[in-house]
Protein backbone atom coordinates (compact mmCIF):
# COMPACT_ATOMS: atom_id res chain seq x y z
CA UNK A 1 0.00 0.00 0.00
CA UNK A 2 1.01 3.37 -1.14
CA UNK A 3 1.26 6.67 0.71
CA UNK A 4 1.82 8.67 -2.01
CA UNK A 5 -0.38 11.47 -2.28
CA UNK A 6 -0.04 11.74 -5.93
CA UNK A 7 -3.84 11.19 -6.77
CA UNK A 8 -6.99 13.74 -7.98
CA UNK A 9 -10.63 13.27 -7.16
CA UNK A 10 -12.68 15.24 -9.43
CA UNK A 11 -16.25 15.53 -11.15
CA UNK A 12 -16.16 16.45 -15.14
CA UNK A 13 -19.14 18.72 -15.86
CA UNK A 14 -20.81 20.37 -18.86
CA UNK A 15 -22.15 23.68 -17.34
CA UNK A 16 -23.14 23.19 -13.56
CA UNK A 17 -24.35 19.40 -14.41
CA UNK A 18 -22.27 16.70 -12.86
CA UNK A 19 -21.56 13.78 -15.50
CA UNK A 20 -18.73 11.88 -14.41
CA UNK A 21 -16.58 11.75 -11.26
CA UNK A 22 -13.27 9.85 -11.17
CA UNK A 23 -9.56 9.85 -9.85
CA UNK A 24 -6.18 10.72 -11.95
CA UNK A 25 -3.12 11.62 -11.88
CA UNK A 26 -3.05 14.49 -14.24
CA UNK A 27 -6.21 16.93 -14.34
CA UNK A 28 -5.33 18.58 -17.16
CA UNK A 29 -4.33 14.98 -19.42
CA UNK A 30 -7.59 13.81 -17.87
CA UNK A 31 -10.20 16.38 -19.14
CA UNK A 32 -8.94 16.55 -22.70
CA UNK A 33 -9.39 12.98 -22.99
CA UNK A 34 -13.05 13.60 -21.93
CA UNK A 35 -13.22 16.27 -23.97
CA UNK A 36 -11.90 14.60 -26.79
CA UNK A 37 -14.47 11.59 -26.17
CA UNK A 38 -17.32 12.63 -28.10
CA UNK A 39 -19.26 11.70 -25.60
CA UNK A 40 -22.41 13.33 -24.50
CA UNK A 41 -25.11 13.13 -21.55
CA UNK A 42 -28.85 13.41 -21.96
CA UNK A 43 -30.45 15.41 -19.39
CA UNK A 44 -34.28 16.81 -19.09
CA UNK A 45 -34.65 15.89 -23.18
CA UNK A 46 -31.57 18.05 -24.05
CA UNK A 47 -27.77 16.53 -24.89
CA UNK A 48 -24.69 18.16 -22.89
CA UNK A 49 -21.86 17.30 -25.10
CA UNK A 50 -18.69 16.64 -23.36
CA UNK A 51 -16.48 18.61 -25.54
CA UNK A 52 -17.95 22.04 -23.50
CA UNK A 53 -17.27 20.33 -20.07
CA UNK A 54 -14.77 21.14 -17.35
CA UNK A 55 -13.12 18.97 -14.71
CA UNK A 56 -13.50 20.75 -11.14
CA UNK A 57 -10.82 18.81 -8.29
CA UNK A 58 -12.62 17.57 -5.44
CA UNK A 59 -10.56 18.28 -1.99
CA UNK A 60 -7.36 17.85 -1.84
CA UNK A 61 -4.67 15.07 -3.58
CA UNK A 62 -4.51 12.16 -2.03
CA UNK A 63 -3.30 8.34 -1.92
CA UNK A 64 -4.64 6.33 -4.63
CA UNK A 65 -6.24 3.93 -2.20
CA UNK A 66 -7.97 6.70 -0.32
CA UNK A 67 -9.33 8.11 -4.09
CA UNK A 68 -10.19 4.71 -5.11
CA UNK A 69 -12.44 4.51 -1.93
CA UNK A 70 -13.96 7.96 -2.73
CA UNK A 71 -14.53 6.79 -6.02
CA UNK A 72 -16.30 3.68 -4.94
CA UNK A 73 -18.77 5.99 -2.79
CA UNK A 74 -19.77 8.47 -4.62
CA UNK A 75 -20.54 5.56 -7.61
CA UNK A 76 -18.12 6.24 -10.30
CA UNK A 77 -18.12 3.36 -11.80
CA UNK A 78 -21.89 2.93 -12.06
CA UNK A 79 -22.22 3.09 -15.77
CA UNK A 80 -18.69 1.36 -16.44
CA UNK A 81 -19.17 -2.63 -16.53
């Protein structure tokens, strides 16, 4: 087990809605590659593309185990299988 705080929690957004939350290393690597995704979210009958989101850090960084646990939480994973 690591104590390394070399991890980021954060939540990706497209305006003020929340559409993913996750852990990295690198914010900045991290958001392009959602950006980049051509993904979108569906939300009251209108699409939020992912290309106009924004990553926004959640506390502070921290040890990968302790982000993995946040992530775990707060249902990250959810729509991943």
């Amino acid at each position: 087990m690591s104590s390394n705080r070399d991890t980021y929690k954060y939540w990706f957004k497209v305006g003020n809605l929340k559409v993913h939350c996750g852990i990295t290393y690198d914010l900045q690597q991290r958001e392009n590659q959602h950006k980049n995704s051509g993904r979108y979210t569906t939300h009251n009958g209108n699409r939020h593309y992912w290309n106009n989101g924004h990553i926004v850090q959640e506390g502070n960084i921290t040890t990968r185990e302790a982000a993995m646990e946040w992530e775990r939480q707060n249902g990250c994973n959810a729509n991943w299988n």
